[in-house]
Protein backbone atom coordinates (compact mmCIF):
# COMPACT_ATOMS: atom_id res chain seq x y z
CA UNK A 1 -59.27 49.36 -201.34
CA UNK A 2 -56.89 49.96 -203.67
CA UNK A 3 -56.10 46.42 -205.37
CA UNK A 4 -57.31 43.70 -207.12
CA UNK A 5 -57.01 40.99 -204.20
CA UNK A 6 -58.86 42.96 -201.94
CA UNK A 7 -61.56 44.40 -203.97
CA UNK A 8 -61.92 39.98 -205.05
CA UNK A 9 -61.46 39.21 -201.28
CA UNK A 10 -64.20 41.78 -200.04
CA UNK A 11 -66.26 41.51 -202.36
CA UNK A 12 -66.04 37.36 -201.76
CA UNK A 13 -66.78 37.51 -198.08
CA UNK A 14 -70.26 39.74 -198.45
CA UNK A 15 -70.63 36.45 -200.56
CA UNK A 16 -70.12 34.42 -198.11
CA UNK A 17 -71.96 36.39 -195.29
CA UNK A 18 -75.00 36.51 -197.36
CA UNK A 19 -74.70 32.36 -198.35
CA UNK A 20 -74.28 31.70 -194.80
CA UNK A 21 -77.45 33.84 -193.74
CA UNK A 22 -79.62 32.38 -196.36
CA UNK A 23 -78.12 28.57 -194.95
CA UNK A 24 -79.28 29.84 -191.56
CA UNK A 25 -82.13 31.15 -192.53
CA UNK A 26 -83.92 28.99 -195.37
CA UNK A 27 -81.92 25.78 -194.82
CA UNK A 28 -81.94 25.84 -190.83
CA UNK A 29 -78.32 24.54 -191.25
CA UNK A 30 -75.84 26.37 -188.78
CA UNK A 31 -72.75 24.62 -187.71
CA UNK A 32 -71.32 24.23 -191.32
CA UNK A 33 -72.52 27.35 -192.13
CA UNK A 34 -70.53 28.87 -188.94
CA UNK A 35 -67.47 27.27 -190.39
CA UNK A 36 -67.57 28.72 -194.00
CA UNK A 37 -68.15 32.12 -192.65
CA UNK A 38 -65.40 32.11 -190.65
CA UNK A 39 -62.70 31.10 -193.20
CA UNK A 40 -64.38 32.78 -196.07
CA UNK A 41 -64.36 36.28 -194.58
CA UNK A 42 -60.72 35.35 -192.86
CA UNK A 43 -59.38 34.62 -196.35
CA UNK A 44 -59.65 39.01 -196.93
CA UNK A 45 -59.02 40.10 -193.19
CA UNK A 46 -55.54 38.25 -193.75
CA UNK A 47 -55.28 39.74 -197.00
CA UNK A 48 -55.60 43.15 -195.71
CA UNK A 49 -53.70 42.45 -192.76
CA UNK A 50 -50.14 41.69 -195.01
CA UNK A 51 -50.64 44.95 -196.59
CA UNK A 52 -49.61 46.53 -192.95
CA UNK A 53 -46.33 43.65 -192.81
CA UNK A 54 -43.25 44.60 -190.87
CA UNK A 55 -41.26 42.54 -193.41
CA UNK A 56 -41.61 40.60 -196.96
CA UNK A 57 -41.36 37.28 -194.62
CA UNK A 58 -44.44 38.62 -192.75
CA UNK A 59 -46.21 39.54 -195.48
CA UNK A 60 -45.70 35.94 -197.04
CA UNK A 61 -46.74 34.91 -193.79
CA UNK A 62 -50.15 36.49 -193.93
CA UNK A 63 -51.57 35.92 -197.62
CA UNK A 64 -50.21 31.87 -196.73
CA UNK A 65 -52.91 32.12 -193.78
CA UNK A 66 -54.96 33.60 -196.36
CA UNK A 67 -54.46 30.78 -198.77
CA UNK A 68 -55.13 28.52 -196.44
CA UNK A 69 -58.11 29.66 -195.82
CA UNK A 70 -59.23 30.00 -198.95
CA UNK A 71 -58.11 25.91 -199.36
CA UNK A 72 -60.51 25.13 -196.08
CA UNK A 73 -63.61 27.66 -197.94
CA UNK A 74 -63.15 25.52 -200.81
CA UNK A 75 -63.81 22.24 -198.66
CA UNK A 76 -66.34 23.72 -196.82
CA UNK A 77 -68.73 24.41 -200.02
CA UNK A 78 -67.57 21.11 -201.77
CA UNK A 79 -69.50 19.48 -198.54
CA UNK A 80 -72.01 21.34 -198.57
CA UNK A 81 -72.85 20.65 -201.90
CA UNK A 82 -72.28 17.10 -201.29
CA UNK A 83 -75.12 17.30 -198.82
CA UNK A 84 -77.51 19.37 -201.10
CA UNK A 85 -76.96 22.79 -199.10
CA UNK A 86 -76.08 24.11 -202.21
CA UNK A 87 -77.57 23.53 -205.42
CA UNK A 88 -75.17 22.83 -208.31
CA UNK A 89 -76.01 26.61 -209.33
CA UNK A 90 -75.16 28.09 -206.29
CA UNK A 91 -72.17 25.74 -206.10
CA UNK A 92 -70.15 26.76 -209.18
CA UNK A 93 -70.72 29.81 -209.33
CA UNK A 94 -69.31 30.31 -205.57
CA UNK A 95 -66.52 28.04 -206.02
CA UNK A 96 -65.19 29.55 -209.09
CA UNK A 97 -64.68 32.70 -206.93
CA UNK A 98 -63.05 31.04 -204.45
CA UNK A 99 -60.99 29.10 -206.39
CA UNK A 100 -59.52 32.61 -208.13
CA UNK A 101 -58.65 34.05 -204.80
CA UNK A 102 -56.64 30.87 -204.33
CA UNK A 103 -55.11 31.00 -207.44
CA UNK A 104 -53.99 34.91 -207.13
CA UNK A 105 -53.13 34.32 -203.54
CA UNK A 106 -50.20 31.32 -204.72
CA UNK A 107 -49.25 33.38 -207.33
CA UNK A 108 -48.37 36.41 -205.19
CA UNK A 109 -46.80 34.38 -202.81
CA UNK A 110 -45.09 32.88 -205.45
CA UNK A 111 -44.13 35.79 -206.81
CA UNK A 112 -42.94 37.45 -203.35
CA UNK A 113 -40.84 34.15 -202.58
CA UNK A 114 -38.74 34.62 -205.92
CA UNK A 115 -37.99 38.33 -205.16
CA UNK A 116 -36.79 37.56 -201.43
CA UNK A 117 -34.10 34.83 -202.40
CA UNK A 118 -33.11 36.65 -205.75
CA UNK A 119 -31.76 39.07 -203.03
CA UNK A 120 -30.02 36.57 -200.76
């Protein structure tokens, strides 16, 4: 890997995979936990799919799946807190991450969508 996002995005969904075993296996808790593992690890397979984009508008395309992603994650680990499947602990300090992949993925896209219409 050979950028920020990605390294953050990786290095997020072994997060995730390893939160969602331990909610299998010490909480007994599996349909929620089926959910956050499938948008927190999609949030860096769309990541590292727009770095293989046929065009700027595709690549925008993929890190806004990514983002919204990242936007269901973040729901998915506010319930669970709000059910106690998460202490307060293990809450922050797995939002925060999450929330800083959503924050670099709207600037990027941001970013990206100022470039394209500067050359229109």
């Amino acid at each position: 890997m050979n950028n920020a996002i990605e390294e953050k995005s990786f290095h997020f969904a072994v997060r995730i995979a390893k939160l969602c075993k331990y909610l299998q296996e010490q909480k007994k808790e599996y349909i929620l936990s089926k959910q956050l593992m499938r948008s927190g690890t999609s949030i860096g397979a769309n990541i590292m799919e727009s770095q293989q984009a046929q065009s700027r508008a595709d690549f925008i395309s993929k890190l806004s799946i990514a983002l919204k992603e990242a936007v269901e994650t973040n729901y998915w680990l506010l319930l669970m807190n709000a059910t106690d499947y998460l202490s307060e602990t293990e809450f922050s300090s797995i939002i925060a991450d999450s929330k800083e992949l959503e924050r670099l993925l709207t600037s990027i896209i941001k970013t990206s969508r100022n470039i394209t219409s500067k050359k229109l």
